[in-house]
PDB file of N, CA and C in Angstrom:
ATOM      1  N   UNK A   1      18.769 -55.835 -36.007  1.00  0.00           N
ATOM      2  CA  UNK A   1      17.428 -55.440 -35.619  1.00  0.00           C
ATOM      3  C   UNK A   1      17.364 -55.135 -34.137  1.00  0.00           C
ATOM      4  N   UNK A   2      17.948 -56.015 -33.357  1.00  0.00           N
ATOM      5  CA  UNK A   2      18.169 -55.680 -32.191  1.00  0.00           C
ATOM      6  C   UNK A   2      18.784 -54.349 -31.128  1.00  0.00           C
ATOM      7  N   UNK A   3      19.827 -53.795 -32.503  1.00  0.00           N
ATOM      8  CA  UNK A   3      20.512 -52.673 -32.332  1.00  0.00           C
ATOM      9  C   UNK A   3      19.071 -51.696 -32.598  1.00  0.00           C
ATOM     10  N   UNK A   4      18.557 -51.572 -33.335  1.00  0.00           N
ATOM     11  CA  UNK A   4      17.763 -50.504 -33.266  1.00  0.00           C
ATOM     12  C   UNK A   4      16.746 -50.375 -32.529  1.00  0.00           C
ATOM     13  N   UNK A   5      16.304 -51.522 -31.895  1.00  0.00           N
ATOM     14  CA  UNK A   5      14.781 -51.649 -30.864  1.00  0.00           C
ATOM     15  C   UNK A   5      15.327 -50.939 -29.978  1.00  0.00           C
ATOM     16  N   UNK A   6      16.811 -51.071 -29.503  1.00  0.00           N
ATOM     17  CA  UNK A   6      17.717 -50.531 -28.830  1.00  0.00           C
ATOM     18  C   UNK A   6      17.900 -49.428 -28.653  1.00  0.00           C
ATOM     19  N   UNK A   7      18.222 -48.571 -29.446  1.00  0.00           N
ATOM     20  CA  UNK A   7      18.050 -47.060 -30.051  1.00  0.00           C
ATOM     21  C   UNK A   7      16.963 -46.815 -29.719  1.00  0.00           C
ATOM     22  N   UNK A   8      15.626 -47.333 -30.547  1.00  0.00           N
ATOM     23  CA  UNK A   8      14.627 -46.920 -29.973  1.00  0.00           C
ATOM     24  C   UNK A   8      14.195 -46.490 -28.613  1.00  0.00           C
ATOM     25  N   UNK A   9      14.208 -47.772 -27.881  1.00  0.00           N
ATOM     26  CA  UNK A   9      13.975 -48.068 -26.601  1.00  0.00           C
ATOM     27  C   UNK A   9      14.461 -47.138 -25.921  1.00  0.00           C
ATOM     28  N   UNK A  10      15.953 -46.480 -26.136  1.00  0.00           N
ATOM     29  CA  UNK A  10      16.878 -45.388 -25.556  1.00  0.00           C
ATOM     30  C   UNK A  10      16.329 -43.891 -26.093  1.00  0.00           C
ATOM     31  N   UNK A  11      15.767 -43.421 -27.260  1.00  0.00           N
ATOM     32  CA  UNK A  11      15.321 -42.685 -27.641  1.00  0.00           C
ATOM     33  C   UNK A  11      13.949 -42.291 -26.893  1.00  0.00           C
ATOM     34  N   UNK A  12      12.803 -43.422 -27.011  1.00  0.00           N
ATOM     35  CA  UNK A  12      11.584 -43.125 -25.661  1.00  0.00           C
ATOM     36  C   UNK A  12      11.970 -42.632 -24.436  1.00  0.00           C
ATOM     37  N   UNK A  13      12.986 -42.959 -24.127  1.00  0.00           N
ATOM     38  CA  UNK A  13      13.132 -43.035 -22.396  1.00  0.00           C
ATOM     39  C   UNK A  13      13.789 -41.954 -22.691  1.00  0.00           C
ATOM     40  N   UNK A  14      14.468 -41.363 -23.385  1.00  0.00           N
ATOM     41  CA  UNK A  14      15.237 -40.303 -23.165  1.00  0.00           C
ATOM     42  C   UNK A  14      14.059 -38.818 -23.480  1.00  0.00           C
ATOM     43  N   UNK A  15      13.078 -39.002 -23.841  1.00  0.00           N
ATOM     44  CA  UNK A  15      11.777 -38.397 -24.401  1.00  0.00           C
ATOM     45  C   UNK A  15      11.284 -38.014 -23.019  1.00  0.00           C
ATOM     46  N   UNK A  16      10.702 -39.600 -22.508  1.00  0.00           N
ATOM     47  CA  UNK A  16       9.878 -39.641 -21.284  1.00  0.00           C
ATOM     48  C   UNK A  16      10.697 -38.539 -20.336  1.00  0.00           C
ATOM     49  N   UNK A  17      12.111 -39.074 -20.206  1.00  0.00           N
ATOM     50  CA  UNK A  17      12.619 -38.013 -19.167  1.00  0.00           C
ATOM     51  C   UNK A  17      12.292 -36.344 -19.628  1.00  0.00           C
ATOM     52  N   UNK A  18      12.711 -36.246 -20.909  1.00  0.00           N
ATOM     53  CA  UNK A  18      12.173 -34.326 -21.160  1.00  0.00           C
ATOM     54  C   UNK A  18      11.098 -34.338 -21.016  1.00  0.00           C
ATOM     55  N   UNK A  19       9.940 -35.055 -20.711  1.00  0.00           N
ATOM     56  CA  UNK A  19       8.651 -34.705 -21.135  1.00  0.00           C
ATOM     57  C   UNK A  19       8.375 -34.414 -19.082  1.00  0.00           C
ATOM     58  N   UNK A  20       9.259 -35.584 -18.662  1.00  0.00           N
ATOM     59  CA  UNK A  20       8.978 -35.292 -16.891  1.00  0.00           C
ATOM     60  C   UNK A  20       9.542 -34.032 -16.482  1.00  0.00           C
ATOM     61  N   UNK A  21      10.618 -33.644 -17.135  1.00  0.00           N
ATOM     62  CA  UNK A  21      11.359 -32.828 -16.790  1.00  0.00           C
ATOM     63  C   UNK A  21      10.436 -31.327 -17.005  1.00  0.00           C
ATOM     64  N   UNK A  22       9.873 -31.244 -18.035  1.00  0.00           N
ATOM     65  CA  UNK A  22       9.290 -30.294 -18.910  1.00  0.00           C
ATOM     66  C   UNK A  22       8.229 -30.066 -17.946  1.00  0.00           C
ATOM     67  N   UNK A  23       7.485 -31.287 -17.502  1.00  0.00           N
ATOM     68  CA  UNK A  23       6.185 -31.312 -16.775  1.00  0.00           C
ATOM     69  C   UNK A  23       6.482 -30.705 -15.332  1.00  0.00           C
ATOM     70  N   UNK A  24       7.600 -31.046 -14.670  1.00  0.00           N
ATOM     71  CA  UNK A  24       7.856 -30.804 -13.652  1.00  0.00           C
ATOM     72  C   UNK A  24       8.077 -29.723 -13.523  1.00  0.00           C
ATOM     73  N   UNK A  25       9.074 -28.818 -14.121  1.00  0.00           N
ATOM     74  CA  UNK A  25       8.910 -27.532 -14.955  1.00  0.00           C
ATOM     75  C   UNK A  25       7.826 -26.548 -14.883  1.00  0.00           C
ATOM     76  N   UNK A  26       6.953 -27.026 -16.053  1.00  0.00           N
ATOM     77  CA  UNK A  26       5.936 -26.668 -16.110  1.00  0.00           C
ATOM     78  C   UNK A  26       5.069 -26.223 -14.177  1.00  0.00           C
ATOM     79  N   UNK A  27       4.460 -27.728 -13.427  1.00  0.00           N
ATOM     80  CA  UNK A  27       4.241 -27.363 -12.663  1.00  0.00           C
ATOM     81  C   UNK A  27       4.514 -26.353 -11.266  1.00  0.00           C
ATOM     82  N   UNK A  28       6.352 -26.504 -11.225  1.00  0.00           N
ATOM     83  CA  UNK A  28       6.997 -25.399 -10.511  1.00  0.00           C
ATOM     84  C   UNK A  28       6.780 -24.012 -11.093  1.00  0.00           C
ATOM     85  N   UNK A  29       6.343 -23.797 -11.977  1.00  0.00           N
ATOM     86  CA  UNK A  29       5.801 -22.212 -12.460  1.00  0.00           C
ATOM     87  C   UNK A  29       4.411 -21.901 -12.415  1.00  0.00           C
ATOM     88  N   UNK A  30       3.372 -22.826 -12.493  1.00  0.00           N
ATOM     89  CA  UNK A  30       2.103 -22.733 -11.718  1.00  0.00           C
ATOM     90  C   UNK A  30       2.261 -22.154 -10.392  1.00  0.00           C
ATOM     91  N   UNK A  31       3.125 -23.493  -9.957  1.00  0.00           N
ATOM     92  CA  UNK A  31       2.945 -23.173  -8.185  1.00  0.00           C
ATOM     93  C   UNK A  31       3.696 -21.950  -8.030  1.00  0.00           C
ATOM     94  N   UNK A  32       4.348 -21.376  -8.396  1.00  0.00           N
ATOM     95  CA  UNK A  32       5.009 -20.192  -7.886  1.00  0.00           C
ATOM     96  C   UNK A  32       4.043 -19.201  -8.778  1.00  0.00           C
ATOM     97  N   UNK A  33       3.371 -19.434  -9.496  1.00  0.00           N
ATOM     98  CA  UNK A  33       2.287 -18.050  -9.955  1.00  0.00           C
ATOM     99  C   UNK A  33       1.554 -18.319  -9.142  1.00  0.00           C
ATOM    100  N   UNK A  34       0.932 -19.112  -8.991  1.00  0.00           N
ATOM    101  CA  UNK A  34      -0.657 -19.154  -7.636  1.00  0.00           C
ATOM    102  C   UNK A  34      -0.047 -18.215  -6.232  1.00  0.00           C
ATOM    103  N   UNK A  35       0.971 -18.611  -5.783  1.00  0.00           N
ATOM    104  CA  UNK A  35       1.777 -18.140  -4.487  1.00  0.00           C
ATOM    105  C   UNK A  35       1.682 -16.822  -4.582  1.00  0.00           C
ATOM    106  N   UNK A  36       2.330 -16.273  -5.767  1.00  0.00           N
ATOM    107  CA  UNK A  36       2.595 -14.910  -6.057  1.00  0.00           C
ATOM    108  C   UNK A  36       1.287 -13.947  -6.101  1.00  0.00           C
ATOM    109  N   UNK A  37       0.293 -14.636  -6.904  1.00  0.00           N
ATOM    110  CA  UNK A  37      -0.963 -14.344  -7.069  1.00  0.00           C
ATOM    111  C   UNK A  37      -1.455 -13.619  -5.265  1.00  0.00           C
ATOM    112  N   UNK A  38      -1.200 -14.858  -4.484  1.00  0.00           N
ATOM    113  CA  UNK A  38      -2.062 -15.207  -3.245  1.00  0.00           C
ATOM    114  C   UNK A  38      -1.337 -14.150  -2.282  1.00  0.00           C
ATOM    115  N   UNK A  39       0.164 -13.963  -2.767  1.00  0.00           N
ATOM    116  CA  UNK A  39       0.155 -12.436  -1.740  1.00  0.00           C
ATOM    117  C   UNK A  39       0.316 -11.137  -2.508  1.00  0.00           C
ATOM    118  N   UNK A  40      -0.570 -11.245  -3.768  1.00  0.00           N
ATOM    119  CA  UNK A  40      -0.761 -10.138  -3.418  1.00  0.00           C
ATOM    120  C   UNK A  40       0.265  -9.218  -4.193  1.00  0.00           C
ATOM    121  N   UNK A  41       1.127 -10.010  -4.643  1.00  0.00           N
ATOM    122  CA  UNK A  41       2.475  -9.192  -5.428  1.00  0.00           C
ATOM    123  C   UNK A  41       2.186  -8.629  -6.858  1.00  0.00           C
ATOM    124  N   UNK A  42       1.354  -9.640  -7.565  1.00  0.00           N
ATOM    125  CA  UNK A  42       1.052  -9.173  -9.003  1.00  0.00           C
ATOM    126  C   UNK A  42       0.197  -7.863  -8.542  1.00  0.00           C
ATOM    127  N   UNK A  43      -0.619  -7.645  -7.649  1.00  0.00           N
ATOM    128  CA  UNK A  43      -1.395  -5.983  -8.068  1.00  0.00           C
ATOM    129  C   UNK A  43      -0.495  -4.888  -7.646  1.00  0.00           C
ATOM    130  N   UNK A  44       0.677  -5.304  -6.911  1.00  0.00           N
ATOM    131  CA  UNK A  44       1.638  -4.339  -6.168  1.00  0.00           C
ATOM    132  C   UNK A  44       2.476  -4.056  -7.531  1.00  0.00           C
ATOM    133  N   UNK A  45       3.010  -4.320  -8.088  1.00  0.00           N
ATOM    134  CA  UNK A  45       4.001  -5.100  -9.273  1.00  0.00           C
ATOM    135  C   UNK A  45       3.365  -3.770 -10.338  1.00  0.00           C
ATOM    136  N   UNK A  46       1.797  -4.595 -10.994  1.00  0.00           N
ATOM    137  CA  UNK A  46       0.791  -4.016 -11.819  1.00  0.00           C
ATOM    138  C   UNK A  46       1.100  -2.181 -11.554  1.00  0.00           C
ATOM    139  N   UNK A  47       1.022  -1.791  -9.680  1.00  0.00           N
ATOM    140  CA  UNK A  47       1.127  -0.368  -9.382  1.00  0.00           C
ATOM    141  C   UNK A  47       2.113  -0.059 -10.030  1.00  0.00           C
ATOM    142  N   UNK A  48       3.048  -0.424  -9.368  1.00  0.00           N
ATOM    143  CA  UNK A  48       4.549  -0.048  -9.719  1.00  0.00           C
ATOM    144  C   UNK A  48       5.245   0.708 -11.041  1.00  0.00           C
ATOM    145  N   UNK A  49       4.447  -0.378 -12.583  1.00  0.00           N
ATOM    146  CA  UNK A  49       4.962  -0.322 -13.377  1.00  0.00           C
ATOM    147  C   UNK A  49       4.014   0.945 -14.092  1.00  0.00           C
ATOM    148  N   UNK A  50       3.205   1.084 -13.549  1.00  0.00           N
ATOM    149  CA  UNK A  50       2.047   2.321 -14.248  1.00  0.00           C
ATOM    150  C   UNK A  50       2.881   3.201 -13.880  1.00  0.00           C
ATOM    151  N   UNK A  51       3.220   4.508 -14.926  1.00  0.00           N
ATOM    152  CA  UNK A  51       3.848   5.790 -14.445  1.00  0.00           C
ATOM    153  C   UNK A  51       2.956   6.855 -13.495  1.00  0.00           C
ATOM    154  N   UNK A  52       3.554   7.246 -12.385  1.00  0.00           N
ATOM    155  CA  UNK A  52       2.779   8.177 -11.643  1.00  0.00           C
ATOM    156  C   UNK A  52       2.462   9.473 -12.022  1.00  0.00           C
ATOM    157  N   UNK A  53       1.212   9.879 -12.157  1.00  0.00           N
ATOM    158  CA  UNK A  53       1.277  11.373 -13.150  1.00  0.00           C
ATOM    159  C   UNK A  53       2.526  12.413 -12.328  1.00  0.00           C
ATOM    160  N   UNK A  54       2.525  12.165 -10.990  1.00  0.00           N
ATOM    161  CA  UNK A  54       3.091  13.470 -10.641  1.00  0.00           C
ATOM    162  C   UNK A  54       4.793  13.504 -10.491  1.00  0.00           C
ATOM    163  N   UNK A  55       4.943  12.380 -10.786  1.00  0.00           N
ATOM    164  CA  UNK A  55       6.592  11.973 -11.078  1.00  0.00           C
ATOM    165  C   UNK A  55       6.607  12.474 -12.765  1.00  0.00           C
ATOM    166  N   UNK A  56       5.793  12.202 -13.558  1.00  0.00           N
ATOM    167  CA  UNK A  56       5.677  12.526 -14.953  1.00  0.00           C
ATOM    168  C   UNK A  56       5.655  13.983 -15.203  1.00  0.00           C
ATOM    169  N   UNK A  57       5.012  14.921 -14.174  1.00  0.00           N
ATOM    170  CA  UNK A  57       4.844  15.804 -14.465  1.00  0.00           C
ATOM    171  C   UNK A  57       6.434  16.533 -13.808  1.00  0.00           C
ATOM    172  N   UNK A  58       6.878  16.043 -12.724  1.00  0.00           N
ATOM    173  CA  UNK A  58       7.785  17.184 -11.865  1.00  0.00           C
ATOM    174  C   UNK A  58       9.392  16.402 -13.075  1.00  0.00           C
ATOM    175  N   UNK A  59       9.374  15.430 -13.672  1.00  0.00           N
ATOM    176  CA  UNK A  59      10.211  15.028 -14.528  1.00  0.00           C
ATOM    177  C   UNK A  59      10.350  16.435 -16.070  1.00  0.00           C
ATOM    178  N   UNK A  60       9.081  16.663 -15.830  1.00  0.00           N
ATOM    179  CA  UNK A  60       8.976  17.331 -17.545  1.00  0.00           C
ATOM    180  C   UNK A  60       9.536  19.370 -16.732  1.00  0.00           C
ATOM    181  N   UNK A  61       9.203  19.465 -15.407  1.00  0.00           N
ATOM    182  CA  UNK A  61       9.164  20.510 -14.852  1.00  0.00           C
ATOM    183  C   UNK A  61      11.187  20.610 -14.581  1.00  0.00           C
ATOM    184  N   UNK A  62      11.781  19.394 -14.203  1.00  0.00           N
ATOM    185  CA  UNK A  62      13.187  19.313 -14.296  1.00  0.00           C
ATOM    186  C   UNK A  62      13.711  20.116 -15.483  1.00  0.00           C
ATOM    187  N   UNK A  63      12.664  18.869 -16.583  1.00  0.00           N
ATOM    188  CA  UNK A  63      13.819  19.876 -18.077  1.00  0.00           C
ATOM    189  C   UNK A  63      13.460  21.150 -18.665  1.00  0.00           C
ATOM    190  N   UNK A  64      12.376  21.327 -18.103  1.00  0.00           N
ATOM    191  CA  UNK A  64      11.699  22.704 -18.809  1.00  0.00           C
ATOM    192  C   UNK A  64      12.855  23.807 -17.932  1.00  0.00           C
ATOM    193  N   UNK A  65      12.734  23.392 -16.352  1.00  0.00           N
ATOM    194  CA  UNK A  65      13.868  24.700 -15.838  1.00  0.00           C
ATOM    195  C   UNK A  65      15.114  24.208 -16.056  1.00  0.00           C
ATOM    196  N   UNK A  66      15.859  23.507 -16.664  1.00  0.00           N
ATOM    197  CA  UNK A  66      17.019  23.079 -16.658  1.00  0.00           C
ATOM    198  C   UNK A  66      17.967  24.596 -16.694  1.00  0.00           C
ATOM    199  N   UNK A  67      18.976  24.618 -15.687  1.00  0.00           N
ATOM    200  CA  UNK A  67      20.004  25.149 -15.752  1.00  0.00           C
ATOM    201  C   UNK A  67      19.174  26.693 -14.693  1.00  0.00           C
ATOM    202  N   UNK A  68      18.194  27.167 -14.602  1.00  0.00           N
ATOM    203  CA  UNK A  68      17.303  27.883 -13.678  1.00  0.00           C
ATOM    204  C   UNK A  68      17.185  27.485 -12.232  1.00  0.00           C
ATOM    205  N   UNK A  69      17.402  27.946 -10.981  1.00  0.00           N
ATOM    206  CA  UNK A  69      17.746  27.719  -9.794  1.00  0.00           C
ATOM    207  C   UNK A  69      16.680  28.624  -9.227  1.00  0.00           C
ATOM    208  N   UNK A  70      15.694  27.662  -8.688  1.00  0.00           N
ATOM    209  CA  UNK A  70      14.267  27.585  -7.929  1.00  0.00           C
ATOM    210  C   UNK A  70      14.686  28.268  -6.351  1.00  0.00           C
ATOM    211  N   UNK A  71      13.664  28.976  -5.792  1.00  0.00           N
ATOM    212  CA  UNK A  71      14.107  29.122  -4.348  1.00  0.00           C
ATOM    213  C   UNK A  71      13.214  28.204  -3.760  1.00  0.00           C
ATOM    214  N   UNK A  72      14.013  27.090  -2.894  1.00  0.00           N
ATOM    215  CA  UNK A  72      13.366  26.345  -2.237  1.00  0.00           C
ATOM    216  C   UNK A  72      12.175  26.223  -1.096  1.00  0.00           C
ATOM    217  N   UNK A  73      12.960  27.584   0.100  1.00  0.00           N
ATOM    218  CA  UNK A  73      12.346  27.880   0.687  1.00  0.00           C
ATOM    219  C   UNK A  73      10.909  28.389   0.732  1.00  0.00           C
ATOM    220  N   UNK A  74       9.960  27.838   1.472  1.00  0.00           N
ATOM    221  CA  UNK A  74       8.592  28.019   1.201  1.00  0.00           C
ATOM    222  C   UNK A  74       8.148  28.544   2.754  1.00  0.00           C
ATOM    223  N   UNK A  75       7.376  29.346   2.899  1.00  0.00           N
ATOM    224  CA  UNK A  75       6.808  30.573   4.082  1.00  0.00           C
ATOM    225  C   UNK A  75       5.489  29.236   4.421  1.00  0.00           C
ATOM    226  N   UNK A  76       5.471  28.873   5.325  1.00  0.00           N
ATOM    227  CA  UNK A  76       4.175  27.883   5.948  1.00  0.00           C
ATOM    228  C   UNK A  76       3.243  28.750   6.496  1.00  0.00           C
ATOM    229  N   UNK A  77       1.880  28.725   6.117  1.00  0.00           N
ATOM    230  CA  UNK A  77       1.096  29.493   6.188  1.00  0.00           C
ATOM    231  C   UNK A  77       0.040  28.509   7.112  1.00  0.00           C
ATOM    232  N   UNK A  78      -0.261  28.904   8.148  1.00  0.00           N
ATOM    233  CA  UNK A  78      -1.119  27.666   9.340  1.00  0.00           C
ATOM    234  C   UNK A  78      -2.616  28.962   9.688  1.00  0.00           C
ATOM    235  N   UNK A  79      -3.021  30.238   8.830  1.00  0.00           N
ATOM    236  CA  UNK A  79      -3.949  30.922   9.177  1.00  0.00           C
ATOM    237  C   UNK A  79      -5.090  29.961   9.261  1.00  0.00           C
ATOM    238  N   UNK A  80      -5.277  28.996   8.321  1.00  0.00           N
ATOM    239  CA  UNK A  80      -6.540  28.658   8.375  1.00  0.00           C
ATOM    240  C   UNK A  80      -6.764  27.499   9.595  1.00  0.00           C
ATOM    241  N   UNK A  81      -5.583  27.574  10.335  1.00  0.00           N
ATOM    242  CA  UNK A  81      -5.841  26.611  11.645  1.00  0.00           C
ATOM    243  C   UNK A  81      -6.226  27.722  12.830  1.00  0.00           C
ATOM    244  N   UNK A  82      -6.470  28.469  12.512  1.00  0.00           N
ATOM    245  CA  UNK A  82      -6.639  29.716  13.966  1.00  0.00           C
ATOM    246  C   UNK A  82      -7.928  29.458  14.404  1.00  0.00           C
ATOM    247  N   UNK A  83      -8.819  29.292  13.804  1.00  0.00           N
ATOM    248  CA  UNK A  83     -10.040  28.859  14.303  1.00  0.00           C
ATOM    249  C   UNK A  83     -10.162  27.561  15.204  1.00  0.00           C
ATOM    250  N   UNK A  84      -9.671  26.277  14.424  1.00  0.00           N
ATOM    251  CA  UNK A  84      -9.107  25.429  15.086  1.00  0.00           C
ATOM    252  C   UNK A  84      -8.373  25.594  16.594  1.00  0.00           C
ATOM    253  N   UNK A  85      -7.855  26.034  16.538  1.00  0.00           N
ATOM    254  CA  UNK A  85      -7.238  26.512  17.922  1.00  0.00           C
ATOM    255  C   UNK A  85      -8.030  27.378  18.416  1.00  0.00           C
ATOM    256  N   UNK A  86      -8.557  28.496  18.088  1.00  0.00           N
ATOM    257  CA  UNK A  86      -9.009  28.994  19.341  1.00  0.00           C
ATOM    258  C   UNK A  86      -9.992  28.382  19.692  1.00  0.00           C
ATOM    259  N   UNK A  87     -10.585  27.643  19.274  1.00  0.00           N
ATOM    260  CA  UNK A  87     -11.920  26.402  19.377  1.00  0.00           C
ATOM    261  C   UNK A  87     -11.715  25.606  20.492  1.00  0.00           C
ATOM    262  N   UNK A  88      -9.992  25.056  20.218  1.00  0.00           N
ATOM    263  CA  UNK A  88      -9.580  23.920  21.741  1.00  0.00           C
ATOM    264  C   UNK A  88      -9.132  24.698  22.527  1.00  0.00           C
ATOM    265  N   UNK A  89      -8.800  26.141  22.913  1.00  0.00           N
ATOM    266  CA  UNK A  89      -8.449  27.015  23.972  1.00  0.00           C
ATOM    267  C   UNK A  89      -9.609  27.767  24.821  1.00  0.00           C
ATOM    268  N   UNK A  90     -10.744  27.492  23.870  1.00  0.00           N
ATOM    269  CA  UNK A  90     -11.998  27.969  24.577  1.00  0.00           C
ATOM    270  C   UNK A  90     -12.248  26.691  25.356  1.00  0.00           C
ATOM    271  N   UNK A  91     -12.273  25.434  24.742  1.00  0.00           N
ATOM    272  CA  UNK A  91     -12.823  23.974  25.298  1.00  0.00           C
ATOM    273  C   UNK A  91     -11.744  23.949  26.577  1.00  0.00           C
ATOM    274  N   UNK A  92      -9.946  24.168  26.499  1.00  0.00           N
ATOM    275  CA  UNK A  92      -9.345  23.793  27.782  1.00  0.00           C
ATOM    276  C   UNK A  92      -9.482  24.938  28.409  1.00  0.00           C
ATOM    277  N   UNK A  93     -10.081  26.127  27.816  1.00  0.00           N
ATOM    278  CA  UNK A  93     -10.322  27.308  29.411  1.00  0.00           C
ATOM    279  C   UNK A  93     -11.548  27.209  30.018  1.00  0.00           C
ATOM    280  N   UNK A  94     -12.491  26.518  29.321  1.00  0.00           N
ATOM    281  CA  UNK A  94     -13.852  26.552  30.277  1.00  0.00           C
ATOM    282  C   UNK A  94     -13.713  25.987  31.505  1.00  0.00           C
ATOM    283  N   UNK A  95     -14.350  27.189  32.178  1.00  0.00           N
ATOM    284  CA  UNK A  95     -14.706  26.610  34.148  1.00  0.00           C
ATOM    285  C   UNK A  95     -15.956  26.015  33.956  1.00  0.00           C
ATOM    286  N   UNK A  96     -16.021  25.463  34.653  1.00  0.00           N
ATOM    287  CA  UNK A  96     -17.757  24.241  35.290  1.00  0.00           C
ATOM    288  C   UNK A  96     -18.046  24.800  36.237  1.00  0.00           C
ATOM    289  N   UNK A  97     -19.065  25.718  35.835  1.00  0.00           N
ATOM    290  CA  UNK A  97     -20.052  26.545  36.889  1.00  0.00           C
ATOM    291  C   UNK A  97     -20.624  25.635  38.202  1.00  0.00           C
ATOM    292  N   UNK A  98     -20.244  24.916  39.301  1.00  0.00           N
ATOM    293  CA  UNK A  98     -21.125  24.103  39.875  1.00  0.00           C
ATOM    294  C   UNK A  98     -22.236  25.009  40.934  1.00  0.00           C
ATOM    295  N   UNK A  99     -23.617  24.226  40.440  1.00  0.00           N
ATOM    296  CA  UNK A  99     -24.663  24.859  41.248  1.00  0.00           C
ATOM    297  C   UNK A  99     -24.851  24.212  42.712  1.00  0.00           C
ATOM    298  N   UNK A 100     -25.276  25.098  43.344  1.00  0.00           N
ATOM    299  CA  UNK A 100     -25.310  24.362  44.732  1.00  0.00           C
ATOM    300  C   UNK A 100     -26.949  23.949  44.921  1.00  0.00           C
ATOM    301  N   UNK A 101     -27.205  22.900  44.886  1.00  0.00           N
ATOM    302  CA  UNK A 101     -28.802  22.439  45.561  1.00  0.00           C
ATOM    303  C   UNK A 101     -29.501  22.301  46.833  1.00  0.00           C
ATOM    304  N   UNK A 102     -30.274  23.211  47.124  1.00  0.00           N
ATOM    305  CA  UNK A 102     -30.477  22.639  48.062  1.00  0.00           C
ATOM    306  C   UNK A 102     -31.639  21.723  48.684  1.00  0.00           C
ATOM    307  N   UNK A 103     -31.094  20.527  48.922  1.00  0.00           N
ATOM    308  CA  UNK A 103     -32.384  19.826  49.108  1.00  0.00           C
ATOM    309  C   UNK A 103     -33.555  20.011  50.310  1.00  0.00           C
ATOM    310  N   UNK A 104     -34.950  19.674  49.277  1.00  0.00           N
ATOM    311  CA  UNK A 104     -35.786  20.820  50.248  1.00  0.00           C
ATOM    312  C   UNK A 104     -37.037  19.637  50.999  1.00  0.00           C
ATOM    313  N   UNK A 105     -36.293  19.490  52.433  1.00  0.00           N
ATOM    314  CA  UNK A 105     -36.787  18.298  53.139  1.00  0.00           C
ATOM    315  C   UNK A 105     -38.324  18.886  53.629  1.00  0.00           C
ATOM    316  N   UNK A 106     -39.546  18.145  53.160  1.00  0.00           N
ATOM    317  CA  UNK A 106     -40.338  18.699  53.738  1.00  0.00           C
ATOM    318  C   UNK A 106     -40.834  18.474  55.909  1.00  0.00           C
ATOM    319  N   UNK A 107     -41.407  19.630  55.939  1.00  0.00           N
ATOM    320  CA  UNK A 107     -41.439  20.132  57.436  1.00  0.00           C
ATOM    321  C   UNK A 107     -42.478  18.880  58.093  1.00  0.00           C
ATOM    322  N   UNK A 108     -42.080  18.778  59.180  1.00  0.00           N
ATOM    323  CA  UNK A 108     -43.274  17.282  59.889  1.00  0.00           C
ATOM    324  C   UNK A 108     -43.691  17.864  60.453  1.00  0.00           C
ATOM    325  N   UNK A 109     -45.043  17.601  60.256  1.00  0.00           N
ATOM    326  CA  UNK A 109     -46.193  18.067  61.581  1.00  0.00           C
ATOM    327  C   UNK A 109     -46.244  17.190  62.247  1.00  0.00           C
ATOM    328  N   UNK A 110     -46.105  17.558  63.506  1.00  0.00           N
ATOM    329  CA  UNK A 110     -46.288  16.831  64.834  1.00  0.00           C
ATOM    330  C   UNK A 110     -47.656  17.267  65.471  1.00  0.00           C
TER     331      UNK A 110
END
């Protein structure tokens, strides 16, 4: 009888330890989700894994030209900045007309 209280006794404790172990466990994966949470990584993460339409789209544009050789070169077109500029070439050519005053002291009668 003694042998088995024995067993027993060794069987609880060997429980208690998985159950600390488990718990302890357990809590080290809380604390490292709250952390993770708190900077900020799960909505970065969340971005990440969403497909970007325009990676989706230039992916489908790969296989559609497959084996077709694109000309890369592209002509930069800056017309619609001319206004823009001549706007700040009028502002750095303006002169500052200065007026001359003259102050008009009145005459003393003596």
């Amino acid at each position: 009888m003694a042998r088995n209280k024995e067993f027993i006794d060794l069987k609880a404790t060997s429980s208690k330890n998985l159950l600390r172990q488990f718990e302890a466990k357990r809590q080290r994966i809380v604390n490292e989700r709250k952390q993770y949470v708190m900077q900020g990584a799960a909505r970065n993460d969340k971005e990440e894994t969403m497909p970007r339409l325009d990676v989706v789209e230039s992916q489908k544009e790969l296989s559609a030209t497959k084996g077709v050789k694109k000309c890369t070169s592209k002509k930069l077109d800056f017309t619609h900045l001319q206004s823009t500029l001549s706007t700040i070439n009028k502002r750095m050519n303006f002169t500052h007309e200065t007026l001359e005053v003259q102050p008009s002291i009145p005459e003393r009668i003596t």
